[in-house]
Protein backbone atom coordinates (compact mmCIF):
# COMPACT_ATOMS: atom_id res chain seq x y z
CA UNK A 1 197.64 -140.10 117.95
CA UNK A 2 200.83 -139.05 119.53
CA UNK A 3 201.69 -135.35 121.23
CA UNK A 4 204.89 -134.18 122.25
CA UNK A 5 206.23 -130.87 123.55
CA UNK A 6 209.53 -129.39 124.56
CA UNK A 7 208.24 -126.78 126.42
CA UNK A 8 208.79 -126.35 130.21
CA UNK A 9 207.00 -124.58 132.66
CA UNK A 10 203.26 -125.06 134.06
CA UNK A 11 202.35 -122.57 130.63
CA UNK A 12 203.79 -125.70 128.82
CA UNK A 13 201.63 -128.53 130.46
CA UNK A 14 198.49 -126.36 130.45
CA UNK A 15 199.01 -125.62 126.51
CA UNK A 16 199.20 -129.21 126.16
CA UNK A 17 196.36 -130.09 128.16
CA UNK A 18 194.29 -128.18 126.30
CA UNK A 19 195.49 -129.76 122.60
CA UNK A 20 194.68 -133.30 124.42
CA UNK A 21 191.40 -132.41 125.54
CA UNK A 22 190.23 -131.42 122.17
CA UNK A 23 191.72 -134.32 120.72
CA UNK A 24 189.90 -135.72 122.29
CA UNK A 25 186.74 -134.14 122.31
CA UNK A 26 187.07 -135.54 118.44
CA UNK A 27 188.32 -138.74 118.66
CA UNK A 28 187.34 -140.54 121.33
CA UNK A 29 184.56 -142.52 121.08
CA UNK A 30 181.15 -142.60 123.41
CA UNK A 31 182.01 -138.87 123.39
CA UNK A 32 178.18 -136.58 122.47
CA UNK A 33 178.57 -134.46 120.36
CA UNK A 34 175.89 -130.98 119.60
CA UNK A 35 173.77 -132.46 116.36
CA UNK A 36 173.54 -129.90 113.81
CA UNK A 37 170.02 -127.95 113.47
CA UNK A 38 168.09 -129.08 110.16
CA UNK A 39 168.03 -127.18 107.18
CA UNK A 40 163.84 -126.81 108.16
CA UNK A 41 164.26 -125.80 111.87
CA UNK A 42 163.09 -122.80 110.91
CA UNK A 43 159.23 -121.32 109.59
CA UNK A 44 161.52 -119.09 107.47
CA UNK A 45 163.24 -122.11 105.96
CA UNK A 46 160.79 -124.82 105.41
CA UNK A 47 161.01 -127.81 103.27
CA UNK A 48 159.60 -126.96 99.94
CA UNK A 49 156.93 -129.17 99.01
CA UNK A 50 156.98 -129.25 94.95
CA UNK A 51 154.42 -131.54 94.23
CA UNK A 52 152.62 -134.83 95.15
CA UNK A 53 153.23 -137.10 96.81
CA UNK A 54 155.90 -135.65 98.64
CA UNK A 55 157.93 -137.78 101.95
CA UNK A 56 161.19 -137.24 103.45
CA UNK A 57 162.88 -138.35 106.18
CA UNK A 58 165.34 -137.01 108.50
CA UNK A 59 167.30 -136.67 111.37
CA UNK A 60 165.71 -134.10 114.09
CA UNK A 61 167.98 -134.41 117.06
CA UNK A 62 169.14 -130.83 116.59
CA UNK A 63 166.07 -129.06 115.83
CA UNK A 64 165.33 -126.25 118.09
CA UNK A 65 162.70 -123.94 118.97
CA UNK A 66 161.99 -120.06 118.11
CA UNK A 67 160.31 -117.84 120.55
CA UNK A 68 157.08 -117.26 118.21
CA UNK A 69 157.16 -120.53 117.19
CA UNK A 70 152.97 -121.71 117.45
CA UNK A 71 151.98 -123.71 120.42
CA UNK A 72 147.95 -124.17 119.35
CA UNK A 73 148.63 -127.95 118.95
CA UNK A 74 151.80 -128.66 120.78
CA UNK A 75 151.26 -127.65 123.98
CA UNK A 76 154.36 -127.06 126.25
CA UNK A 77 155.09 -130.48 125.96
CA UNK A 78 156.47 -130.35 122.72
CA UNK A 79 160.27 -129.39 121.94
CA UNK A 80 162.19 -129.09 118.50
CA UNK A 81 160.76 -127.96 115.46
CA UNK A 82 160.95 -128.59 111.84
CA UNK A 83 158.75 -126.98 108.98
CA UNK A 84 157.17 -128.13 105.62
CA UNK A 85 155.38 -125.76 103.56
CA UNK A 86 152.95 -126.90 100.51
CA UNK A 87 150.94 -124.35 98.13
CA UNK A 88 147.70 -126.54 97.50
CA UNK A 89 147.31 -126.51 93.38
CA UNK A 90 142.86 -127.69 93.79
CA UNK A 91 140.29 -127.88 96.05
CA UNK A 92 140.18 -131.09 98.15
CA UNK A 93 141.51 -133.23 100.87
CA UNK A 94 145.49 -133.40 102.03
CA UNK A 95 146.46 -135.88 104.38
CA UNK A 96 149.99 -135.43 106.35
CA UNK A 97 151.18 -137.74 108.68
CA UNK A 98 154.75 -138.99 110.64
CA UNK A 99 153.92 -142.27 110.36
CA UNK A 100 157.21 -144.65 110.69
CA UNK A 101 158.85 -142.10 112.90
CA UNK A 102 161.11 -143.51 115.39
CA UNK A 103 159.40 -140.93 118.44
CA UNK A 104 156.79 -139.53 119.31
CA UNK A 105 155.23 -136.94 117.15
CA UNK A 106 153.01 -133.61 117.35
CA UNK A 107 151.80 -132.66 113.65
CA UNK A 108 150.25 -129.47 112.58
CA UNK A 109 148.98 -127.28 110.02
CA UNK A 110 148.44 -123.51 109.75
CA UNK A 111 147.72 -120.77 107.12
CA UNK A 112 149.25 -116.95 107.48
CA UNK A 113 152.38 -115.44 107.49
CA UNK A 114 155.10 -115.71 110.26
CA UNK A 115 153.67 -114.20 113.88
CA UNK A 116 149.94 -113.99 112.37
CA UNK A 117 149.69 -118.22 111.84
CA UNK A 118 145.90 -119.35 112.10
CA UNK A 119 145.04 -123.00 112.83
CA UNK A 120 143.50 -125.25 110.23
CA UNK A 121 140.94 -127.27 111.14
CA UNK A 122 141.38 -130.86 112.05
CA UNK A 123 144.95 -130.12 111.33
CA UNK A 124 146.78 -131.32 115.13
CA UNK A 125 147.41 -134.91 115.84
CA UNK A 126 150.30 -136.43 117.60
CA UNK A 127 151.61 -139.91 118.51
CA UNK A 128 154.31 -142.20 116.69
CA UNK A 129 152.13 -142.03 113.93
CA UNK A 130 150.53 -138.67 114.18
CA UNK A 131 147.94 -137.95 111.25
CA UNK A 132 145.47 -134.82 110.08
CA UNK A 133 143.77 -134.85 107.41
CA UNK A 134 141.63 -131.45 106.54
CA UNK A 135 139.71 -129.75 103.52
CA UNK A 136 142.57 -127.32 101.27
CA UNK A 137 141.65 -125.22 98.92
CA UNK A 138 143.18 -124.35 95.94
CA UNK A 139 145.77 -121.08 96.00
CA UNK A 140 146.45 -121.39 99.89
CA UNK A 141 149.74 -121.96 101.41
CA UNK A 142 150.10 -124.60 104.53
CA UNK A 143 152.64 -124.69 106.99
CA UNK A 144 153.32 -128.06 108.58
CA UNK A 145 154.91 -128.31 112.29
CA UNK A 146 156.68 -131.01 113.33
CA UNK A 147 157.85 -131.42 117.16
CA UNK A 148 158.90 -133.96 119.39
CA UNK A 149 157.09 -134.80 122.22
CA UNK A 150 159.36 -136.27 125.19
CA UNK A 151 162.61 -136.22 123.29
CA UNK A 152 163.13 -133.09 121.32
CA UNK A 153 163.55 -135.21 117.93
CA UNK A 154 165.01 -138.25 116.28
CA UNK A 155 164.47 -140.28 112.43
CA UNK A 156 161.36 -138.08 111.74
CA UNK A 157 159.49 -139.63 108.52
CA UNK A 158 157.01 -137.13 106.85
CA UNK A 159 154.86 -137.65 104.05
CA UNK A 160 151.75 -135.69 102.28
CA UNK A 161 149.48 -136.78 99.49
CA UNK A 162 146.28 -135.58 98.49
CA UNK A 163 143.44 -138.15 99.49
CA UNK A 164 140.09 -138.80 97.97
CA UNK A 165 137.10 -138.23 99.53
CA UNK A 166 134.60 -140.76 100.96
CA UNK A 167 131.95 -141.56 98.06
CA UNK A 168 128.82 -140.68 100.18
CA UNK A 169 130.89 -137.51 101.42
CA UNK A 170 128.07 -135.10 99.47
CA UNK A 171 124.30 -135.35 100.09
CA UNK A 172 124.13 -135.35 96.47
CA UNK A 173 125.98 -138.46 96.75
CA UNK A 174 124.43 -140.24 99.38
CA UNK A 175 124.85 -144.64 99.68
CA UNK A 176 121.05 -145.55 99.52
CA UNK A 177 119.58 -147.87 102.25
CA UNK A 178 118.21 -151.02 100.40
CA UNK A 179 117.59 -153.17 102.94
CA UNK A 180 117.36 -152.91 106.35
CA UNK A 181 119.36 -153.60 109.22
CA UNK A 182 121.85 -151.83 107.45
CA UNK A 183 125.37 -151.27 108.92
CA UNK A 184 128.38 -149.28 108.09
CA UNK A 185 131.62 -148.21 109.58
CA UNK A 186 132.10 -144.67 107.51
CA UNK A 187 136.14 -143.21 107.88
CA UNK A 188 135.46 -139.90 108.59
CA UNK A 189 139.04 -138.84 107.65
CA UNK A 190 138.11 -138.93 103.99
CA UNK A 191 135.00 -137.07 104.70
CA UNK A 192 134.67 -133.08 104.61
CA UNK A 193 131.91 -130.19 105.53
CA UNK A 194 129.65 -129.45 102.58
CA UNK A 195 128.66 -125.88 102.04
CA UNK A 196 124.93 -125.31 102.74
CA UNK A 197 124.63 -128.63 105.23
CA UNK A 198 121.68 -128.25 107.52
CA UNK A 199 122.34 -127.66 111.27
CA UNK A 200 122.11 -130.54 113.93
CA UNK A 201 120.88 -130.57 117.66
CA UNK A 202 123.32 -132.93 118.21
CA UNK A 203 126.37 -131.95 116.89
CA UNK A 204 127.99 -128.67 118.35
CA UNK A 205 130.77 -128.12 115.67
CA UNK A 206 129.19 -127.92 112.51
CA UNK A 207 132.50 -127.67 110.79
CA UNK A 208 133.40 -131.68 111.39
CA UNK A 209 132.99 -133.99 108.17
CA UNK A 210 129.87 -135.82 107.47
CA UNK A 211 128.92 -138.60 105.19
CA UNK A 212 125.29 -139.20 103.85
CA UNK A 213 122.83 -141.90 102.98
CA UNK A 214 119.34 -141.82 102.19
CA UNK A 215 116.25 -143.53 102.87
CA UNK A 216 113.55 -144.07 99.56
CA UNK A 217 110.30 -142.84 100.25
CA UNK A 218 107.96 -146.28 101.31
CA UNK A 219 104.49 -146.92 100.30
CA UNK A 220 104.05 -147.03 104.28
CA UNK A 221 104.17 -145.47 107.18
CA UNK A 222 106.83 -147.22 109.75
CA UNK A 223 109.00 -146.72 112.44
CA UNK A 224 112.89 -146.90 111.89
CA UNK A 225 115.96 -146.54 114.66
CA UNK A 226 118.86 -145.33 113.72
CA UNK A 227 122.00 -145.82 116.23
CA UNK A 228 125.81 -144.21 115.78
CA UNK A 229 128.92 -146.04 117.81
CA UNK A 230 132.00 -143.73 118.55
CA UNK A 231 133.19 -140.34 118.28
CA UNK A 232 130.09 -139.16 116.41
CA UNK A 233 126.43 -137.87 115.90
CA UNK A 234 123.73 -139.53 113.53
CA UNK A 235 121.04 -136.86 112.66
CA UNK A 236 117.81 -137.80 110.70
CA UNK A 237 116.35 -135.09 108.35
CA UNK A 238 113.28 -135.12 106.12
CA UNK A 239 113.29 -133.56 102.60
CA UNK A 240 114.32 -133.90 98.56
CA UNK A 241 117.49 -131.61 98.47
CA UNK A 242 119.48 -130.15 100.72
CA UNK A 243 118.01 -126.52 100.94
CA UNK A 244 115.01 -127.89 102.51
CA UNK A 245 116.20 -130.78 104.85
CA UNK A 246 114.23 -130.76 108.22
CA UNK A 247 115.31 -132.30 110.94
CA UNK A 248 113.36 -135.17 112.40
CA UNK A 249 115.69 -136.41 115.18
CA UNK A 250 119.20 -137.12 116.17
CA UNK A 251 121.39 -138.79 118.69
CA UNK A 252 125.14 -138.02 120.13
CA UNK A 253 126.86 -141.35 120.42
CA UNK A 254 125.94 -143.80 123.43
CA UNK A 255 125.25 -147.34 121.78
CA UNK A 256 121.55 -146.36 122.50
CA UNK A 257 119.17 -146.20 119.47
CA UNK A 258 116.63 -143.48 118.86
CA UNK A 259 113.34 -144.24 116.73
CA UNK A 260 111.48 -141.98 114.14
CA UNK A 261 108.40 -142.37 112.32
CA UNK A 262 109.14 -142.29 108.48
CA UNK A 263 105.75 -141.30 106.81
CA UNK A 264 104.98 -142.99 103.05
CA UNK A 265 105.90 -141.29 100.22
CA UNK A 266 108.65 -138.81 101.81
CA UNK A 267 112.51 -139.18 101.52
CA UNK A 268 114.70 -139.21 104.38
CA UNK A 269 118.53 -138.42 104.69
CA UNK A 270 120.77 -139.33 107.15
CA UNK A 271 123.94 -137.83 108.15
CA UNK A 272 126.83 -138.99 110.33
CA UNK A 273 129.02 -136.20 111.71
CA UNK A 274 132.56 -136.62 113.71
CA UNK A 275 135.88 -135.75 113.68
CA UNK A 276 138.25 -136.80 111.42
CA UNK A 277 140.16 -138.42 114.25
CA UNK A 278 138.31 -140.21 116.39
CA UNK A 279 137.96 -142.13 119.54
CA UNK A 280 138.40 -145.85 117.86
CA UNK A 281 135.66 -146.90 114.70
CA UNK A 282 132.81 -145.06 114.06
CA UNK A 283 129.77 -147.33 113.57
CA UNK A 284 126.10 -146.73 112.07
CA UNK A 285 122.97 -148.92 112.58
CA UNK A 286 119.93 -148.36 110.71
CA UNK A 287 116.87 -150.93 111.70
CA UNK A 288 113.11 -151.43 111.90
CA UNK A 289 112.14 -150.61 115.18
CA UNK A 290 110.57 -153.48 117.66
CA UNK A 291 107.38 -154.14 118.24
CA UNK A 292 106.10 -151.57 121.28
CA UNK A 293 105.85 -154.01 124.16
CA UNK A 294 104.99 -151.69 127.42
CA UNK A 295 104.56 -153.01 130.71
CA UNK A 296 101.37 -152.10 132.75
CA UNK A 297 101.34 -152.27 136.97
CA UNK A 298 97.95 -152.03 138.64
CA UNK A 299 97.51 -151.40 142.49
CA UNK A 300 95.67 -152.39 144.53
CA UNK A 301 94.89 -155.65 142.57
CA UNK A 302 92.11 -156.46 145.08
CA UNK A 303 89.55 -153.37 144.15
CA UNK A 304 86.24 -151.93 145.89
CA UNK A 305 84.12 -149.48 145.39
CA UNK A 306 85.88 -147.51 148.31
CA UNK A 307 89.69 -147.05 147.18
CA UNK A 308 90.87 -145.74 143.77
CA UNK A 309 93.15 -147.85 141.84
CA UNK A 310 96.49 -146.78 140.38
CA UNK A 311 97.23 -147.15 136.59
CA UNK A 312 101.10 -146.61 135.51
CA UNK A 313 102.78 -147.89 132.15
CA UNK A 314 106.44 -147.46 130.79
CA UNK A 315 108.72 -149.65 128.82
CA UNK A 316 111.88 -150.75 129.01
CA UNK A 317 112.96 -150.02 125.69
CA UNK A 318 114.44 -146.51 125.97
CA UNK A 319 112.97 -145.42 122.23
CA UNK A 320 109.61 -145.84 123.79
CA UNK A 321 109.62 -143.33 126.39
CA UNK A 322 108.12 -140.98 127.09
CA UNK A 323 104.78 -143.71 126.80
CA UNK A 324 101.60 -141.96 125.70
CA UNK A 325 98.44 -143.21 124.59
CA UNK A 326 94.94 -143.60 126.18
CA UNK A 327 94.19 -145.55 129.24
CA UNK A 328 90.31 -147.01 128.73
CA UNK A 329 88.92 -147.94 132.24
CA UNK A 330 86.02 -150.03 130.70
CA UNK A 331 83.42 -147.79 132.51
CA UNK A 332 82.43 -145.37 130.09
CA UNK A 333 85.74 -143.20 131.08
CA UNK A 334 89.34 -142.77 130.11
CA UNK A 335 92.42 -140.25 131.11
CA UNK A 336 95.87 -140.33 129.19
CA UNK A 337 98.54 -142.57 129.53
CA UNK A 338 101.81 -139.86 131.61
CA UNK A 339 104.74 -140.59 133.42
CA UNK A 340 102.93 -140.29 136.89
CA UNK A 341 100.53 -143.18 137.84
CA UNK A 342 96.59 -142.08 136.88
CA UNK A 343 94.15 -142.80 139.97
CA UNK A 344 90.29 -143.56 138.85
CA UNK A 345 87.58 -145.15 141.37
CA UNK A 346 85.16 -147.45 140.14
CA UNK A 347 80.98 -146.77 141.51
CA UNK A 348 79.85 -150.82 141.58
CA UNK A 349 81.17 -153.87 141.75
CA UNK A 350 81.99 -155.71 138.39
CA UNK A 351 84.53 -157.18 135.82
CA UNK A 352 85.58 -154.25 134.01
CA UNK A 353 87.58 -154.64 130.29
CA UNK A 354 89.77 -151.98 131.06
CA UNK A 355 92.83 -151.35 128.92
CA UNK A 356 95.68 -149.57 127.63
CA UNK A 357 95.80 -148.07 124.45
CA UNK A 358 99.63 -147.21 124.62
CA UNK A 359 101.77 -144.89 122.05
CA UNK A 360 105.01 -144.08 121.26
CA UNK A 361 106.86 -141.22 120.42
CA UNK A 362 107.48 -141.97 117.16
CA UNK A 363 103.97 -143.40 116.55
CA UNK A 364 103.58 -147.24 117.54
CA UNK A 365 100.72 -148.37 119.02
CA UNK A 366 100.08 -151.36 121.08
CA UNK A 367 97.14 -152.07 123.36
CA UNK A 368 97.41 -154.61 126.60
CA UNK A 369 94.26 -155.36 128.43
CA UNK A 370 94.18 -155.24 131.73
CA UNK A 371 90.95 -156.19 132.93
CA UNK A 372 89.81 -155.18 136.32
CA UNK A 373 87.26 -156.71 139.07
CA UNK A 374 85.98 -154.66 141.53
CA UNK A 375 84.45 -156.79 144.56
CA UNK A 376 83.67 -155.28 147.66
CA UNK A 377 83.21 -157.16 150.80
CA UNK A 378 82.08 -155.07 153.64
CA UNK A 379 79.93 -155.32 156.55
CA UNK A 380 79.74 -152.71 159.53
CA UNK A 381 78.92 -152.64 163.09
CA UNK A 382 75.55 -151.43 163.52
CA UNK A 383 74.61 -150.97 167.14
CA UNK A 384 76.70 -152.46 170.60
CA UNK A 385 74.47 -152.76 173.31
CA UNK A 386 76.15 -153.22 176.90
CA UNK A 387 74.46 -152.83 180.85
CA UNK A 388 75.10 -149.35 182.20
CA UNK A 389 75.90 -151.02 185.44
CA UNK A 390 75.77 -154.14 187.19
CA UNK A 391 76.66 -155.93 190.28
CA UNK A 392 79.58 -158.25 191.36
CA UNK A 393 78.58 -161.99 190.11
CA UNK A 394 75.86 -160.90 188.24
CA UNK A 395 75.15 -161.98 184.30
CA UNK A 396 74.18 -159.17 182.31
CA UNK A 397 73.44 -159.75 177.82
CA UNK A 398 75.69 -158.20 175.65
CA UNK A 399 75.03 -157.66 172.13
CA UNK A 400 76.36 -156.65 168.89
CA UNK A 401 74.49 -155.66 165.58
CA UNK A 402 76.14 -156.52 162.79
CA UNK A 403 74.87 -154.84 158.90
CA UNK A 404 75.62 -156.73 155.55
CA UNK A 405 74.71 -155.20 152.45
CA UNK A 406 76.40 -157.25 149.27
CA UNK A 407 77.00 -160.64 149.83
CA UNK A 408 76.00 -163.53 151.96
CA UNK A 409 79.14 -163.58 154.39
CA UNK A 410 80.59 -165.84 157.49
CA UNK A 411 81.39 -162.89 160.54
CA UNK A 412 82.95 -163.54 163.46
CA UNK A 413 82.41 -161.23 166.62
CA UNK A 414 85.09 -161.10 168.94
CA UNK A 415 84.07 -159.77 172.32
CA UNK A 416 87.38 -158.66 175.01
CA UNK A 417 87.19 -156.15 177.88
CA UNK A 418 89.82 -153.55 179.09
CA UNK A 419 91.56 -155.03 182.05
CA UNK A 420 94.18 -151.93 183.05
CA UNK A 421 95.93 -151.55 180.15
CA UNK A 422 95.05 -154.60 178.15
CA UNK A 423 92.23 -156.10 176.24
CA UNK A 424 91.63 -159.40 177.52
CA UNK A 425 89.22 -161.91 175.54
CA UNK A 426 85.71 -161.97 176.67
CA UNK A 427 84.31 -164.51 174.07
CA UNK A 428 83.68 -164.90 170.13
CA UNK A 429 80.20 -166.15 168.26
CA UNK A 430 80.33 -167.30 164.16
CA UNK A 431 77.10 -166.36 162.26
CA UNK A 432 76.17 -166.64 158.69
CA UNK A 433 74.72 -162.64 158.22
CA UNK A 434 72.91 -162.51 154.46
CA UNK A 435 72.89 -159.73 152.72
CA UNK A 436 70.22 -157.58 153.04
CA UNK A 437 69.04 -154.03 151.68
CA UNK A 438 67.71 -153.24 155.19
CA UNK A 439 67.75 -155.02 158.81
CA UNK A 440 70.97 -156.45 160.88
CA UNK A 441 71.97 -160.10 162.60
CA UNK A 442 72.16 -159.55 166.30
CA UNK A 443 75.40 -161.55 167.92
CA UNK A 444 74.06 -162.04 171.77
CA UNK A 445 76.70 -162.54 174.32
CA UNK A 446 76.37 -162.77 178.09
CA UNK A 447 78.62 -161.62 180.90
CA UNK A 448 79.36 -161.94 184.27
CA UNK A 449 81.02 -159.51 186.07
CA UNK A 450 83.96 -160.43 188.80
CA UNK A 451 85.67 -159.36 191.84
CA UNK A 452 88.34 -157.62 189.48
CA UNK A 453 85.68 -155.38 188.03
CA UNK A 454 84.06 -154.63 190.94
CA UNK A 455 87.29 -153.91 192.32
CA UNK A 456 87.88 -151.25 189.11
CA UNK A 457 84.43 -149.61 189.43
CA UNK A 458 83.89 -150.14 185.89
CA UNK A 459 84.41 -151.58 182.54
CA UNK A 460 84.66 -150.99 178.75
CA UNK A 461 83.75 -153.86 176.32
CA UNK A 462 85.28 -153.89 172.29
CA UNK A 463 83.45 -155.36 170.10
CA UNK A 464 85.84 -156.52 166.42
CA UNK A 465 84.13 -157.99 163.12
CA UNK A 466 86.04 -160.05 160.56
CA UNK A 467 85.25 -162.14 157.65
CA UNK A 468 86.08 -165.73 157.21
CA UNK A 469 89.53 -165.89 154.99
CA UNK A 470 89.68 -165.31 152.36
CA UNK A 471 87.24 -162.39 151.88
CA UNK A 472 88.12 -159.19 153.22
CA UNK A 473 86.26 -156.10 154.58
CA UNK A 474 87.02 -153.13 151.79
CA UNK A 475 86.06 -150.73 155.11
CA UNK A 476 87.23 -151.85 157.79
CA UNK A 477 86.37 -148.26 159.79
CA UNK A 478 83.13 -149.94 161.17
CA UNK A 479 84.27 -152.80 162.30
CA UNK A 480 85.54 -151.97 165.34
CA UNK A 481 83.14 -150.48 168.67
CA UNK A 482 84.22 -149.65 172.26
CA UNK A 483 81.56 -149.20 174.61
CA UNK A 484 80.76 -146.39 177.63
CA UNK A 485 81.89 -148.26 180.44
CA UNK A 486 79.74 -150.10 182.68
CA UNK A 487 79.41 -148.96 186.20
CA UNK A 488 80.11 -152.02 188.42
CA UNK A 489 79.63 -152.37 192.31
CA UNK A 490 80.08 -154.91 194.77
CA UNK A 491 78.06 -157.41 195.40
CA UNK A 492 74.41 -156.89 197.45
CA UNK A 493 74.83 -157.59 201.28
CA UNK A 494 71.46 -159.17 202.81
CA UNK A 495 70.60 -158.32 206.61
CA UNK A 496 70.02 -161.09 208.87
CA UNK A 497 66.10 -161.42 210.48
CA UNK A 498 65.57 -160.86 214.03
């Protein structure tokens, strides 16, 4: 394009400047120019939703913002705004979504008039292929945002369809378990909240969808584990309809199972609860529970008659904790199987059938015998006989007493003295001591006392029992004895004849 001017004068060139520029401004190219706003930018001019299925696509790079628009879902990182707007014509589930969108997404629904919008459930999502799906009911009006999250739009593709509902979405329809394990990965996005649906300990919105399957009564009694995977709750309830459901347990998800005793004859339902967006697949287990397999630990496993041995139990399977149950200690007595070990003393010596009779929470039973044998070994120092005094190189006896009531044993006697600050070894004697009801083996030793103790003035003797490996004294209290120290002088001195 070519511009010419016979005007004169800076008033001239600035006039002509001016036609250049926007020239320009219109033909140039590489030059940005101000996208025009959609004909939805606006809650007061959505896009009319007719009927179903419904998609559009268009071009968001000019879509703005208004001051009230909602920010419940998008957050103040969203920017640019379009609307839909859909009057729902039955009850049942809609599913939006931006799916094939060329940016990042946020997507959400609300009921109400301009400035008095309430959220709809399960109805924000964002992402490239942002998604809600939520329960509409027939007569209500819903008003779809669209924003941009990063860049303020771009090639937005909408669409909305109604969606059915999962076929175990009502108790009434709940999948029957036929066969155990039994697995399932239920989409909670084509699941809704059913009026009436009993309460959970282990859900804490009540309004997130469910699905439902159900367990036949048995003929028997048996123990069952039921385990959820993702974004979700399993609860187990007992009961024929859904008025009179009672719970029986639950679990939030963890990977861990938890077991329940299903008595014969009664129906059981269970229910898996989520959002209808989750955190990756939702997954449900339902199993026989293992065999109860505790483990039992037993201290000291050398009894007597004189200590009390310690009984504990657990398991390592998490479903069988807290243990319970009976512990039998095959003397005529028994306590109950706790957390914290259980202490019981046995009167005699003996092999005792003691055992566990263990229980679970949810009502198996295993027993593990754990018999015990109580043998006490034990023989005491009866009397220690040492002089009161003595002189410098003389020999004085030194004895030690030694009692055995139980069994035949092989003692040794060790014999030191206290030299300053140190026992020093005096001698040791082996005897074979029976056992007797009454009477004592004497252990003789002799002495002779030196220059040292004379030097000291006096001296203390020890006398320590032991049994021959590998018996060992149960009470080893008496086996020790220090003596009152012997008075010791110096040697006589003789006087010469005349």
């Amino acid at each position: 394009m070519l511009f010419s001017s016979r005007s004169s004068g800076s008033g001239g060139r600035t006039a002509v400047v001016a036609v250049l520029a926007a020239a320009l401004a219109t033909a140039v190219p590489g030059v940005a120019h101000a996208a025009a706003a959609p004909a939805n930018d606006d809650f007061d001019s959505p896009a009319a939703v007719a009927a179903l299925p419904f998609t559009a696509q268009e071009d968001t790079g000019g879509a703005t913002e208004a001051a009230d628009d909602p920010v419940w879902c998008e957050g103040d990182a969203a920017s640019g705004t379009v609307w839909f707007r859909y009057t729902a014509t039955q009850d049942g589930l809609l599913r939006a979504t931006t799916t094939g969108s060329d940016h990042r997404t946020v997507l959400s629904a609300s009921t109400g008039a301009r400035g008095h919008l309430q959220p709809v459930a399960d109805g924000c999502d964002y992402g490239t292929d942002a998604t809600i799906t939520f329960r509409a009911t027939a007569g209500t009006t819903y008003s779809f945002q669209v924003s941009g999250i990063e860049t303020p739009g771009g090639a937005l593709s909408f669409a909305l369809d109604t969606i059915a509902p999962a076929a175990n979405d009502a108790f009434a329809d709940a999948e029957p378990v036929t066969a155990l394990p039994f697995t399932r990965q239920p989409d909670l996005s084509l699941a809704s909240t059913e009026a009436g649906e009993p309460a959970s300990t282990c859900v804490d919105d009540e309004a997130q969808p469910s699905v439902w399957y159900s367990l036949p009564a048995a003929d028997a009694a048996r123990s069952l584990t039921a385990r959820v995977d993702g974004a979700a709750a399993v609860t187990v309830y007992a009961g024929n309809s859904l008025a009179e459901l009672t719970q029986v347990t639950c679990k939030r998800s963890s990977g861990d199972p938890v077991a329940f005793g299903a008595a014969a004859g009664t129906r059981y339902a269970v229910r898996v609860t989520g959002p209808h967006r989750g955190y990756g697949p939702v997954e449900l287990e339902l199993a026989t529970a293992p065999p109860l397999d505790p483990y039992v630990y037993v201290s000291p496993t050398s009894a007597t008659v004189f200590g009390n041995v310690g009984f504990s139990a657990s398991s390592y399977q998490a479903i069988d904790r807290p243990l319970g149950g009976t512990w039998d200690f095959g003397d005529g007595k028994s306590a109950p199987v706790g957390e914290d070990t259980v202490y019981h003393r046995y009167a005699a010596d003996g092999v005792y059938p003691a055992a566990l009779h263990a229980k679970s929470p949810d009502g198996r039973t295993k027993t593990v015998d754990v018999p015990i044998t109580v043998l006490t070994h034990d023989v005491g120092i009866a009397k220690f006989v040492v002089p009161t005094s003595a002189r410098q190189g003389e020999s004085k006896p030194i004895s030690v007493d030694v009692t055995n009531t139980r069994y035949a044993e092989t003692v040794t006697v060790a014999l030191s003295k206290l030299s300053g600050d140190s026992w020093t070894d005096v001698g040791q004697l082996t005897l074979q001591v029976p056992a007797r009801a009454t009477g004592k083996v004497r252990f003789p030793f002799s002495y002779t006392f030196g220059p040292g103790d004379a030097l000291s003035g006096k001296v203390a003797f020890r006398a320590d029992v032991r049994l021959q490996y590998p018996a060992e004294d149960a009470f080893p209290a008496d086996n020790t004895a220090v003596s009152i120290a012997t008075t010791v002088k110096p040697p006589a001195t003789r006087i010469a004849a005349v």
